[in-house]
N, C-alpha and C. Protein backbone atom coordinates (compact mmCIF):
# COMPACT_ATOMS: atom_id res chain seq x y z
N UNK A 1 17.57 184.98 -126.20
CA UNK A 1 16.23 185.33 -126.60
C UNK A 1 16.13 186.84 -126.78
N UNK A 2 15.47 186.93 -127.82
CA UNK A 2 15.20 189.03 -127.98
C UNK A 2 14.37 189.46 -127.17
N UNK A 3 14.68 190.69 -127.10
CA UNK A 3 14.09 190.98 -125.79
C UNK A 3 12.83 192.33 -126.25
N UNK A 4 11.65 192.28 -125.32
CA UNK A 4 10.93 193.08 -126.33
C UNK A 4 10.93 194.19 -127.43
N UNK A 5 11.64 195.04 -127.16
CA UNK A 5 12.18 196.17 -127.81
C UNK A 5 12.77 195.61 -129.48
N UNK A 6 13.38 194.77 -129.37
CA UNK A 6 14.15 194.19 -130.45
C UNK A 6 12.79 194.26 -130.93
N UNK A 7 11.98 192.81 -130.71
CA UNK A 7 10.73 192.17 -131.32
C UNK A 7 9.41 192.68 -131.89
N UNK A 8 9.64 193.96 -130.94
CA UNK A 8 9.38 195.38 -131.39
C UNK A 8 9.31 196.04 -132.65
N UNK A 9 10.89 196.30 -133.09
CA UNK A 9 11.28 197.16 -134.11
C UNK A 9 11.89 195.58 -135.18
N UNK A 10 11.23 194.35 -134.95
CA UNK A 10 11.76 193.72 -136.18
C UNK A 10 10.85 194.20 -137.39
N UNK A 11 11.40 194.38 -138.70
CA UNK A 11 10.49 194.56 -139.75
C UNK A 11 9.37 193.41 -140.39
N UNK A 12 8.46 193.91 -141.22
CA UNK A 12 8.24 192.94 -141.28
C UNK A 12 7.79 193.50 -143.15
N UNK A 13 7.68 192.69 -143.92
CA UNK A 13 7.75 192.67 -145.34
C UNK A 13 6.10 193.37 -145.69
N UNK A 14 5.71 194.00 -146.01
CA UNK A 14 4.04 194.55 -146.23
C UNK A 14 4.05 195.01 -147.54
N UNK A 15 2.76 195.43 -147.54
CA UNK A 15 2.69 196.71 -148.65
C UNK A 15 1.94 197.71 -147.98
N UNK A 16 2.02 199.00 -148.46
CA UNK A 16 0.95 199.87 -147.90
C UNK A 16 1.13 201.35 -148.53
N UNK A 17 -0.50 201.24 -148.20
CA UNK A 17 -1.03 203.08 -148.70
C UNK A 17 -1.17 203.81 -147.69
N UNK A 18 -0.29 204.96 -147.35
CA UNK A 18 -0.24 205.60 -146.21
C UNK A 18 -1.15 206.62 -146.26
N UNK A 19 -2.47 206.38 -146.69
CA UNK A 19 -3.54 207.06 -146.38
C UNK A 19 -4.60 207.40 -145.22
N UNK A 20 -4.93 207.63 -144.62
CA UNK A 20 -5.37 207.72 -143.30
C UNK A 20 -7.49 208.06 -143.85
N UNK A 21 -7.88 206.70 -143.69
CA UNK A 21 -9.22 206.83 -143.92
C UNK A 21 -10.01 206.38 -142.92
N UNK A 22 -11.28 207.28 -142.64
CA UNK A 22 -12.09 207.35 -141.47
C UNK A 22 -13.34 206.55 -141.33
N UNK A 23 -13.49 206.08 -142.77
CA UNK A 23 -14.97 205.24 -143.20
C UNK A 23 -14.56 204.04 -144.13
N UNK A 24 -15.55 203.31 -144.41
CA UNK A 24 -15.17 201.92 -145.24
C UNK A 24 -15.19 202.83 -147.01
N UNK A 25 -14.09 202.88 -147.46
CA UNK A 25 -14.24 203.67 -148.54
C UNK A 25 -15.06 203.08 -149.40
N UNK A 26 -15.38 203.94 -150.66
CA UNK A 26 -16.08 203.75 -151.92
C UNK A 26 -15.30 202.91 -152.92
N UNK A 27 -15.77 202.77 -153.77
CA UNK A 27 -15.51 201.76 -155.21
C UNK A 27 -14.42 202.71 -155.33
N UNK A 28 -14.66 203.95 -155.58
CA UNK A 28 -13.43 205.05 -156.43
C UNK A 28 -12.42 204.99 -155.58
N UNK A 29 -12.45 205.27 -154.79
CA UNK A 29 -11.57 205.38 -153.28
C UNK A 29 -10.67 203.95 -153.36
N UNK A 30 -11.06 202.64 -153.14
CA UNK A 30 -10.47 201.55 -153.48
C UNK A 30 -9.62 201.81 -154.30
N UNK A 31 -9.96 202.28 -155.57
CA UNK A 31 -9.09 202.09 -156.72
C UNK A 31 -7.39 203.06 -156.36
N UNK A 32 -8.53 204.07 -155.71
CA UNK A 32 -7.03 204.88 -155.75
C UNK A 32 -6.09 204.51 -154.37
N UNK A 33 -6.72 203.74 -153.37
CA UNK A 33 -6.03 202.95 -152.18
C UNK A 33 -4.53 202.06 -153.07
N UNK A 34 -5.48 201.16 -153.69
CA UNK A 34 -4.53 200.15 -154.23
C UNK A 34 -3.67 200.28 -155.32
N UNK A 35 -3.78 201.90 -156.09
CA UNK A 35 -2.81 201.96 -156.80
C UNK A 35 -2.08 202.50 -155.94
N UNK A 36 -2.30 203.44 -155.40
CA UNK A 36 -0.94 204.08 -154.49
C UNK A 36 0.04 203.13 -153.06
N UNK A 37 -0.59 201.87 -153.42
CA UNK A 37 0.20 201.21 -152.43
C UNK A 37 1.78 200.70 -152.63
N UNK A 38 2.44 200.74 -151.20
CA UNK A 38 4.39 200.68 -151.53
C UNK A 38 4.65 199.40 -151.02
N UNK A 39 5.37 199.04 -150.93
CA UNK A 39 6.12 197.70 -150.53
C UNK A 39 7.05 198.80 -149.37
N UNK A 40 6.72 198.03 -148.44
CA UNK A 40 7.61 198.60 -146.68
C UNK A 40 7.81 197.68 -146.19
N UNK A 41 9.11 197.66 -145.13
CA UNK A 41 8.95 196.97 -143.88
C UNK A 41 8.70 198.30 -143.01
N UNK A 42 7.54 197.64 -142.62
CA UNK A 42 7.25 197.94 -140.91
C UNK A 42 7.19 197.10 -139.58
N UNK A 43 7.41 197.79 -138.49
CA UNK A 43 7.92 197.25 -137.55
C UNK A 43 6.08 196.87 -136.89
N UNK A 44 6.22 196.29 -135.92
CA UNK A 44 5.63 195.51 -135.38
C UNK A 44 4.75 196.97 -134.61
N UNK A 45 5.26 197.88 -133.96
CA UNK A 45 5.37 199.00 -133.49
C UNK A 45 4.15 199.79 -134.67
N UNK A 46 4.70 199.92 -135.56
CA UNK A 46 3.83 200.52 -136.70
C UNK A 46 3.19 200.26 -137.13
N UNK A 47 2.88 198.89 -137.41
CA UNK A 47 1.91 198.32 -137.93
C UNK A 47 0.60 198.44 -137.10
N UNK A 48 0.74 198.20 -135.70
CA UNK A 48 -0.44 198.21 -134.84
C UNK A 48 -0.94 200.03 -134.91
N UNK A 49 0.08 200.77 -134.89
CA UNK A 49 -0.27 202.02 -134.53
C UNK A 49 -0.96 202.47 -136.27
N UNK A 50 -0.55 202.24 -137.09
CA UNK A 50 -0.92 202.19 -138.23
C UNK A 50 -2.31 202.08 -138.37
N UNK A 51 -2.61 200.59 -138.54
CA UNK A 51 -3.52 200.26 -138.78
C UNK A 51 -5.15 200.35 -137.90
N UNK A 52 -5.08 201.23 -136.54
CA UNK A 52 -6.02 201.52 -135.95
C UNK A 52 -6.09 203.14 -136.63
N UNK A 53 -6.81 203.76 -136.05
CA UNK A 53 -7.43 205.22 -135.82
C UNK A 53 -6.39 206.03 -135.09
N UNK A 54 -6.40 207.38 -135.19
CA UNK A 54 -6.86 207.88 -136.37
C UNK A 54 -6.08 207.27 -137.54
N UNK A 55 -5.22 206.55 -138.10
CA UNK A 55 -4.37 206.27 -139.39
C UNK A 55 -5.49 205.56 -140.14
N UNK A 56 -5.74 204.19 -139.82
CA UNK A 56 -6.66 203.08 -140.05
C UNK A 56 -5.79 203.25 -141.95
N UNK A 57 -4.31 203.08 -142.04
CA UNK A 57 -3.79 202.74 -143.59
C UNK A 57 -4.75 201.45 -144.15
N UNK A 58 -4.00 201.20 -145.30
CA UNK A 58 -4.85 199.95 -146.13
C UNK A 58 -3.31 199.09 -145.98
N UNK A 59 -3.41 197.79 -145.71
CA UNK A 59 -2.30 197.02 -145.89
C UNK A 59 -2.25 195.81 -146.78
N UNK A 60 -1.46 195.43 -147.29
CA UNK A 60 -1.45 194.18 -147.54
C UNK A 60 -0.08 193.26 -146.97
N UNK A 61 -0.47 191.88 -146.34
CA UNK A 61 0.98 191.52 -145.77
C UNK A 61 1.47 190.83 -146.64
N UNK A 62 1.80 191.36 -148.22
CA UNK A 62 2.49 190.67 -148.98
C UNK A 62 3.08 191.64 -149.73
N UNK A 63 4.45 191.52 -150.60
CA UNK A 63 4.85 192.36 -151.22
C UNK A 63 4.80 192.14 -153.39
N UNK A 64 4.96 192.48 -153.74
CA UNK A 64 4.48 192.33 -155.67
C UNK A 64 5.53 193.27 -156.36
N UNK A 65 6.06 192.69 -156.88
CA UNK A 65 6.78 193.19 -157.77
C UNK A 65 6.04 194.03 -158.43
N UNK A 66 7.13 195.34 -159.31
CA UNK A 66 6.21 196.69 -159.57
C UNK A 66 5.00 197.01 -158.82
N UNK A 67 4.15 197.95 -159.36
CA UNK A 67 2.93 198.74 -159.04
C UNK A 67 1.90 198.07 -158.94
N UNK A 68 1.77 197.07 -159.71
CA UNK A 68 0.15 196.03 -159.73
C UNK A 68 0.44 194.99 -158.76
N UNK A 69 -0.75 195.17 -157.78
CA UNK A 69 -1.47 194.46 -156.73
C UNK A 69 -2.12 193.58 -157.39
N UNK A 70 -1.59 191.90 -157.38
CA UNK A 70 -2.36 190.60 -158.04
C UNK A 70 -1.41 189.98 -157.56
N UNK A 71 -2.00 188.67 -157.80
CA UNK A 71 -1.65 187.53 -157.88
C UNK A 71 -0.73 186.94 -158.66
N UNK A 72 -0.46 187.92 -159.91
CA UNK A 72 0.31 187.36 -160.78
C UNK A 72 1.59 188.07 -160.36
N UNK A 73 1.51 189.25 -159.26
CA UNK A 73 2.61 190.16 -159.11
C UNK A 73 3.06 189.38 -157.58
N UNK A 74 2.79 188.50 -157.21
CA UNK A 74 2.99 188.39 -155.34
C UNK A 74 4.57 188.45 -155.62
N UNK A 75 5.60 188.50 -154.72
CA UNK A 75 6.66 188.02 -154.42
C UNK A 75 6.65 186.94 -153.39
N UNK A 76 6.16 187.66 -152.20
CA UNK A 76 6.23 186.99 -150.66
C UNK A 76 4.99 187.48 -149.62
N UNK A 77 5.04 186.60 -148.43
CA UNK A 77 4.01 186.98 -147.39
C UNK A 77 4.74 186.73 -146.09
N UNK A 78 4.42 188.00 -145.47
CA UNK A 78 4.42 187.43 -144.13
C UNK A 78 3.51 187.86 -142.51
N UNK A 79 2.33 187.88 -143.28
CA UNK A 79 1.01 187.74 -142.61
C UNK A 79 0.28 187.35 -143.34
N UNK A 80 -0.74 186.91 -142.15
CA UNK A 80 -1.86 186.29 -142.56
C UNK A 80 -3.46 187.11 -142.33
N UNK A 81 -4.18 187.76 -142.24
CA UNK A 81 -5.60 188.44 -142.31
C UNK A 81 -7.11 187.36 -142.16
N UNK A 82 -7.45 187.67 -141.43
CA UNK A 82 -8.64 186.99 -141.33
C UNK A 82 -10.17 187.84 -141.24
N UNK A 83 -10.96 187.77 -142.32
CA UNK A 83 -11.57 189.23 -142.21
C UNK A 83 -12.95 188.54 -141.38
N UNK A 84 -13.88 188.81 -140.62
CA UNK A 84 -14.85 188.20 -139.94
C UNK A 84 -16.24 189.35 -139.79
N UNK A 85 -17.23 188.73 -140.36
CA UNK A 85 -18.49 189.80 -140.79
C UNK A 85 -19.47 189.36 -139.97
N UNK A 86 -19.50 189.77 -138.83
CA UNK A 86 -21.33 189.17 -138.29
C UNK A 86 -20.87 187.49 -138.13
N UNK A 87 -20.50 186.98 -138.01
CA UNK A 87 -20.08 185.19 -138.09
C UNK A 87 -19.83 184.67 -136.67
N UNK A 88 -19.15 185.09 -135.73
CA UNK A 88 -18.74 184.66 -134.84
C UNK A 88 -18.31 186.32 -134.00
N UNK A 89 -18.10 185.23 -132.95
CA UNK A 89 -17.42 186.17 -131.99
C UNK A 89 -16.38 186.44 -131.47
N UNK A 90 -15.50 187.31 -131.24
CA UNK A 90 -14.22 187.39 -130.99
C UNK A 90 -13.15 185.90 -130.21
N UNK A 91 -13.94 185.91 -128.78
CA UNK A 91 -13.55 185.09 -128.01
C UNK A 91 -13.75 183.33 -129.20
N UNK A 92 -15.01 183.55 -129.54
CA UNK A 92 -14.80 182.44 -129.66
C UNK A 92 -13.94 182.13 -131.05
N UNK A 93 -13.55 182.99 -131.91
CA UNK A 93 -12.62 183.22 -132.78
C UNK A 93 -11.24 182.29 -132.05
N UNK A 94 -10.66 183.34 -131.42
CA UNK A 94 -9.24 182.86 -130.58
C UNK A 94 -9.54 181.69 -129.69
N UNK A 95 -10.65 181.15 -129.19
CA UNK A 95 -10.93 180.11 -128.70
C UNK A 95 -9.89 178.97 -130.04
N UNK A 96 -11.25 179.18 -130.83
CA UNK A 96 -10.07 178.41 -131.73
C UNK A 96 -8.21 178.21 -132.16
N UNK A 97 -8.30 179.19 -132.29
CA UNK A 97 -6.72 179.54 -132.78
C UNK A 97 -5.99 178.87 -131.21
N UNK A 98 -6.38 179.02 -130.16
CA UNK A 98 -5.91 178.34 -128.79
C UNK A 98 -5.96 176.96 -128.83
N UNK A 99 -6.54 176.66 -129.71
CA UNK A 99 -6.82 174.64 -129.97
C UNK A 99 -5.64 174.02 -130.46
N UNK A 100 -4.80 175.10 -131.06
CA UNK A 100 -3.84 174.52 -131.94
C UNK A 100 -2.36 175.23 -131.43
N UNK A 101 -2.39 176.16 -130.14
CA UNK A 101 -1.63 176.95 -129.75
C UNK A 101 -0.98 177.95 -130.43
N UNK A 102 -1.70 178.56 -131.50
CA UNK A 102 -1.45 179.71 -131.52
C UNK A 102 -1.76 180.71 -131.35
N UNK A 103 -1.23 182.21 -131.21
CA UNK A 103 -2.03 183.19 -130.60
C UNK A 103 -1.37 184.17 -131.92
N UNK A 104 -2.87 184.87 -132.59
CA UNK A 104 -2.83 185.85 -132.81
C UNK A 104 -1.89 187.08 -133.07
N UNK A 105 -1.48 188.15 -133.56
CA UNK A 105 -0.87 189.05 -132.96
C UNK A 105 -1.75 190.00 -132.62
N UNK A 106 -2.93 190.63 -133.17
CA UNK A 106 -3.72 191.53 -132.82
C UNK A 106 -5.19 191.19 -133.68
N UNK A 107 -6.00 192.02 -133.35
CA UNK A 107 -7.41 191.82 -133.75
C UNK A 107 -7.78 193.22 -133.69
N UNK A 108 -8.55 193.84 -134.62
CA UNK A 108 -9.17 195.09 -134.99
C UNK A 108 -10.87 195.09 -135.59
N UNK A 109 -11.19 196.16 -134.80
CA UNK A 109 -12.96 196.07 -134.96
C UNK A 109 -12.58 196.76 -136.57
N UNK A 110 -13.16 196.66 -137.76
CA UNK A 110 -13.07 197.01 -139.09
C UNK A 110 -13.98 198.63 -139.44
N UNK A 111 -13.78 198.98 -140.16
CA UNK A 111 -14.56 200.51 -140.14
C UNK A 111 -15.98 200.49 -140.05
N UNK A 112 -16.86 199.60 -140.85
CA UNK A 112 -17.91 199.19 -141.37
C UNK A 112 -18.59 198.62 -140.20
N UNK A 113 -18.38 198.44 -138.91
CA UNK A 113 -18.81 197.42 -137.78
C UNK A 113 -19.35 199.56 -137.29
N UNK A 114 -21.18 198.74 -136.20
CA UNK A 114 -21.46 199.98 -135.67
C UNK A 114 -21.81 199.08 -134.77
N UNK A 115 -22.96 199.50 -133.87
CA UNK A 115 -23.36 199.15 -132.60
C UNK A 115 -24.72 198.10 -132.64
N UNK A 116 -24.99 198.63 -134.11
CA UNK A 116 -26.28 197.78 -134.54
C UNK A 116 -25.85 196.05 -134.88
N UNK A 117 -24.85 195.83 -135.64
CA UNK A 117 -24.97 194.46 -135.78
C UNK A 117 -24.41 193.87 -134.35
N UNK A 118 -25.51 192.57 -134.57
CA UNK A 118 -25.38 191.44 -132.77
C UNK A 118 -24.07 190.63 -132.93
N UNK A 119 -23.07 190.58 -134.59
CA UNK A 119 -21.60 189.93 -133.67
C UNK A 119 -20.87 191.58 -134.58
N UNK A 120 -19.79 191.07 -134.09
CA UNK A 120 -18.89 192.41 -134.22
C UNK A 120 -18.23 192.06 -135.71
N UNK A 121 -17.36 193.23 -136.57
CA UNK A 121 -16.86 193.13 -137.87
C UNK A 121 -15.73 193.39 -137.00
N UNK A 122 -14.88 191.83 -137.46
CA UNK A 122 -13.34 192.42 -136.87
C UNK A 122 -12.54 191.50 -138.35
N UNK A 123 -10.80 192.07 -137.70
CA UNK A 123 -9.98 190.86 -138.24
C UNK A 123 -9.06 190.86 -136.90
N UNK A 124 -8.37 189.46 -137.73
CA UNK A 124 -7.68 188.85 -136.87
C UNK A 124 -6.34 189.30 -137.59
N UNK A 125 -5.35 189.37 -137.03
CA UNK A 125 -3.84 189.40 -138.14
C UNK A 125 -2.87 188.00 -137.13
N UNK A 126 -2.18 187.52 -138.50
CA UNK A 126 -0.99 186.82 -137.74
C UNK A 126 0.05 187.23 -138.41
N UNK A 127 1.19 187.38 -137.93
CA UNK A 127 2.67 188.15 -138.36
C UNK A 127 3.64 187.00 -138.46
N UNK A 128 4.15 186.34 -138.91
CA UNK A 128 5.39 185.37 -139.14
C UNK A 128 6.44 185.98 -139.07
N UNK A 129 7.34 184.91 -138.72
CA UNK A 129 8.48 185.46 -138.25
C UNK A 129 9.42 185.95 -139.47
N UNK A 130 9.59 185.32 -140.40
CA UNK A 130 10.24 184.93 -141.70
C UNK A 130 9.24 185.14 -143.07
N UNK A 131 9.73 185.94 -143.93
CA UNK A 131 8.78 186.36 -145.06
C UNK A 131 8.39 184.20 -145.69
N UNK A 132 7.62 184.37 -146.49
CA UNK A 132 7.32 182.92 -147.67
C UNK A 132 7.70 183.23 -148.69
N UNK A 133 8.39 182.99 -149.39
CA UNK A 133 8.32 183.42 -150.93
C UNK A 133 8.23 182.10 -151.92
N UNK A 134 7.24 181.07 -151.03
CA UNK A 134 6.75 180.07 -151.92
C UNK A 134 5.52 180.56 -151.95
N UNK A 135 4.93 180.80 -153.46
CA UNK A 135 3.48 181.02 -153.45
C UNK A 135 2.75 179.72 -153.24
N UNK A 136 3.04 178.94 -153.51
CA UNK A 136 2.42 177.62 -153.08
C UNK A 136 1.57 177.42 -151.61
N UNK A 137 2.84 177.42 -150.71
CA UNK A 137 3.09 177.36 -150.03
C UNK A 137 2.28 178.34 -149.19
N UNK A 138 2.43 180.22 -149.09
CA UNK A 138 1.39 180.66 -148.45
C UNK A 138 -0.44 180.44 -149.39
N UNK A 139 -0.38 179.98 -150.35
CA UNK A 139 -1.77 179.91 -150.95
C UNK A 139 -2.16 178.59 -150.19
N UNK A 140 -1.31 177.94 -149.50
CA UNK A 140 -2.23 176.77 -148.98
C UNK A 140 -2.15 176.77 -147.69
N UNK A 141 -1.59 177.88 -146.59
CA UNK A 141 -1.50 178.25 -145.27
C UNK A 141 -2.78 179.11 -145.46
N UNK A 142 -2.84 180.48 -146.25
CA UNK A 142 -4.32 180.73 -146.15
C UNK A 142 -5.64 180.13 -147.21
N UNK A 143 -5.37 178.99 -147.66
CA UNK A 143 -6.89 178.16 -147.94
C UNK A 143 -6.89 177.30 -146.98
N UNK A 144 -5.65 176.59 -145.97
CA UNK A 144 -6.37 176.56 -144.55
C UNK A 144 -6.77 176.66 -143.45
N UNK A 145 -6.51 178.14 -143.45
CA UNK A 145 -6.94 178.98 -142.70
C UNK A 145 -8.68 179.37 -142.80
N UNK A 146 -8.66 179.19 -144.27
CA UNK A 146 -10.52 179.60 -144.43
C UNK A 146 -10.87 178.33 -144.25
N UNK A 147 -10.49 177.47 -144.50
CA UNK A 147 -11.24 175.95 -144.51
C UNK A 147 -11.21 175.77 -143.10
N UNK A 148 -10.42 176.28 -142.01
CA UNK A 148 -10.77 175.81 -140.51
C UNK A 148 -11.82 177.11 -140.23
N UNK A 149 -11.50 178.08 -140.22
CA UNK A 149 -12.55 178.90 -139.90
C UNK A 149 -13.31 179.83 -140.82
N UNK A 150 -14.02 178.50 -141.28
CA UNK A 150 -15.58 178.56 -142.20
C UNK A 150 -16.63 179.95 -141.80
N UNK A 151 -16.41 180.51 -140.89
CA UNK A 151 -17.10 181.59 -140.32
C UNK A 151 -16.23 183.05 -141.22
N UNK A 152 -15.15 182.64 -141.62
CA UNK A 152 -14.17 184.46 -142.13
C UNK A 152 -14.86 184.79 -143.51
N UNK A 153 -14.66 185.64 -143.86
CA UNK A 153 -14.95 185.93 -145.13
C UNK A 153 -13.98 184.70 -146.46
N UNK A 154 -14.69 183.76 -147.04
CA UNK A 154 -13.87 183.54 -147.80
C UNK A 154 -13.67 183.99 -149.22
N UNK A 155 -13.72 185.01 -149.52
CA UNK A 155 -13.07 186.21 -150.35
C UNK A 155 -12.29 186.30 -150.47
N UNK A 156 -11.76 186.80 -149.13
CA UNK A 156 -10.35 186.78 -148.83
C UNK A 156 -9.37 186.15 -149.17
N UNK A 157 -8.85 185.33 -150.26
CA UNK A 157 -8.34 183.97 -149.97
C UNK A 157 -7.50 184.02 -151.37
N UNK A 158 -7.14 185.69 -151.67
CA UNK A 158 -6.10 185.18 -152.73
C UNK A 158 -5.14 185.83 -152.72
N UNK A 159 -3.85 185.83 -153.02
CA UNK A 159 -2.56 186.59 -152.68
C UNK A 159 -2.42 188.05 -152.82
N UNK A 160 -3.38 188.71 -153.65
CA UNK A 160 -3.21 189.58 -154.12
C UNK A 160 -4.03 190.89 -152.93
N UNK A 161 -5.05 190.09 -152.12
CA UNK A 161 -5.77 190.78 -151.32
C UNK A 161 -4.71 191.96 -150.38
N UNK A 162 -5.93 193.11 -150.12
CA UNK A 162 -5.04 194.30 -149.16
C UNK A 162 -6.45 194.28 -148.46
N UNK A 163 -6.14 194.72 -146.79
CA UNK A 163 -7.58 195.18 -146.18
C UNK A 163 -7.60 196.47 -145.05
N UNK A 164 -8.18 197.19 -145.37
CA UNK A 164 -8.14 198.30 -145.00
C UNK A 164 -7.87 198.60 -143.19
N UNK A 165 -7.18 199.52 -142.75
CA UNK A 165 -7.46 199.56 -141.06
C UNK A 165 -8.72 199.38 -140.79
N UNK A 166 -8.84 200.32 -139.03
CA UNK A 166 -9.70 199.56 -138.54
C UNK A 166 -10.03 200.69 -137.11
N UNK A 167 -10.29 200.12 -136.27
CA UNK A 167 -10.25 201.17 -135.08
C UNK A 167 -10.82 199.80 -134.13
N UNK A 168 -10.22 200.53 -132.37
CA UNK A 168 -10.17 199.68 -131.65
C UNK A 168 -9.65 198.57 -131.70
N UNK A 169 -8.05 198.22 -131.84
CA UNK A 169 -6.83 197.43 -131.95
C UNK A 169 -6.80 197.15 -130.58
N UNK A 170 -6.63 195.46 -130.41
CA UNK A 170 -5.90 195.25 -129.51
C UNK A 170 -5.23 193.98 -129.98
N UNK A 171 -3.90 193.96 -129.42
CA UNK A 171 -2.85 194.10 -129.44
C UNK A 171 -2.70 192.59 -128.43
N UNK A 172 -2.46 191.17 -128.53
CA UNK A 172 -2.41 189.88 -128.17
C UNK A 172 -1.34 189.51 -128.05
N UNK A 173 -0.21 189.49 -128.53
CA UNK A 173 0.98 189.49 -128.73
C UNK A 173 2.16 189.98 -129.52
N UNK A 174 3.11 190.32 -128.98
CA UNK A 174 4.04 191.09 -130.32
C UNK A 174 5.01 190.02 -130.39
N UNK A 175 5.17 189.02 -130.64
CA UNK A 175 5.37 187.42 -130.77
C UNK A 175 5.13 186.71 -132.06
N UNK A 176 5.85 187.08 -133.39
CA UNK A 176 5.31 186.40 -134.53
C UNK A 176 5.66 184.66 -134.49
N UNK A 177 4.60 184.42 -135.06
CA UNK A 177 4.46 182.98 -135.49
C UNK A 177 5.49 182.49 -136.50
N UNK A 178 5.55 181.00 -135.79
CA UNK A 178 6.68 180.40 -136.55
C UNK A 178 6.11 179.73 -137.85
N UNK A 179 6.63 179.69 -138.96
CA UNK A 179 6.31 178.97 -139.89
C UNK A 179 5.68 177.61 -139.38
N UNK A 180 6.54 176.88 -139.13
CA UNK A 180 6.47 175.65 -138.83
C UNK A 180 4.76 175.56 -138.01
N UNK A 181 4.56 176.24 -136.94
CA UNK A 181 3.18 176.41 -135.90
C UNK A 181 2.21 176.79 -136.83
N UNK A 182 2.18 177.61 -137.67
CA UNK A 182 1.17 177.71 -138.93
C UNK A 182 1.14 176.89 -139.76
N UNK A 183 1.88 175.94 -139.94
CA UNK A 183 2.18 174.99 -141.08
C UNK A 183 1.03 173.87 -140.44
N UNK A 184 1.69 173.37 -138.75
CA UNK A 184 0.69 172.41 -138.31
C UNK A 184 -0.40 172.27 -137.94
C-alpha cells in the first residue's frame, strides 16, 4: 500500500490558470482566466494549496487538446466538481456522499460566499485515481452526480467547465476515488 507521501505527490491530469484571484472575477476577467489556461499534472499537495487563498487558481479537472476549453476539445477527466449555491449544507452534503461510501477529497467555501447568505457557497471536489478518457463515460459519472444531488448547481454539467478557487479548504482525504466506487 502507498504510503502518504507517495499519495501525496501522485499527479493528477488538470488544466489550469496560474493566476492568483482574490474576488469572483468579471465577464472580462473570465475570458482571460480561460484562455490562459495549461494542461498540468498536479499533485494532490498542490492542488489543495492551489486552489485556496491566497492562490484561489481557476481549474479545470480535465485536460483538451490545444488552447480551446470545450467540449469539443476534452481529452480526459480526473475529477469531479460539485459547485453548491445557498442549497444545502455542508454536513448534510457529505452526509450524502457517506450513503454510498464515498468520501470527498476536499471542500472549499467559493469567493462569492460572505457572512450574509443562511447556507454557505462551497464545492465539493473528488480526485480519481486514474484519468477517463471515455467522454461518455465521465459525461454520465457527472450527469449522475447532478441527478443525485439536485441541490449543486446544474450548470455545471459539461466537460468543458473550469471553476475558480476558493478560500477556507478543508482537506477530507488525500485518498482518490476509485473508478469503479464512482461508477456505483
Amino acid at each position: 500500500m502507498k504510503n502518504e507521501t507517495t499519495i501525496n505527490q501522485q499527479l493528477f491530469n488538470f488544466s489550469v490558470t496560474p493566476v492568483k484571484i482574490r474576488k469572483k472575477p468579471t465577464d472580462s476577467h473570465v475570458g482571460y482566466l480561460k484562455k490562459h489556461m495549461i494542461t498540468s499534472g498536479v499533485t494532490f499537495t498542490e492542488l489543495v494549496e492551489y486552489t485556496n487563498s491566497p492562490y484561489s487558481y481557476t481549474f479545470s479537472p480535465s485536460t483538451f487538446s490545444g488552447s480551446t476549453i470545450s467540449n469539443k476539445t476534452w481529452e480526459s477527466q480526473q475529477g469531479f466538481y460539485l459547485d453548491f449555491d445557498e442549497s444545502i449544507s455542508i454536513d448534510d452534503a457529505l452526509e450524502k456522499f457517506n450513503r454510498f461510501g464515498i468520501t470527498p477529497n476536499f471542500f472549499y467555501h467559493t469567493l462569492g460566499e460572505n457572512k450574509k447568505h443562511i447556507l454557505p457557497r462551497f464545492r465539493i471536489v473528488i480526485l480519481l485515481k486514474e484519468p477517463i478518457y471515455d467522454y461518455e463515460l465521465a459525461n454520465t459519472i457527472r450527469k449522475g452526480l447532478l441527478n443525485y444531488f439536485n441541490e449543486a448547481d446544474q450548470a455545471c454539467n459539461d466537460a468543458g467547465r473550469f471553476f475558480f478557487g476558493g478560500k477556507d479548504l478543508t482537506v477530507l482525504t488525500n485518498k482518490p476515488v476509485t473508478l469503479d466506487s464512482i461508477i456505483q
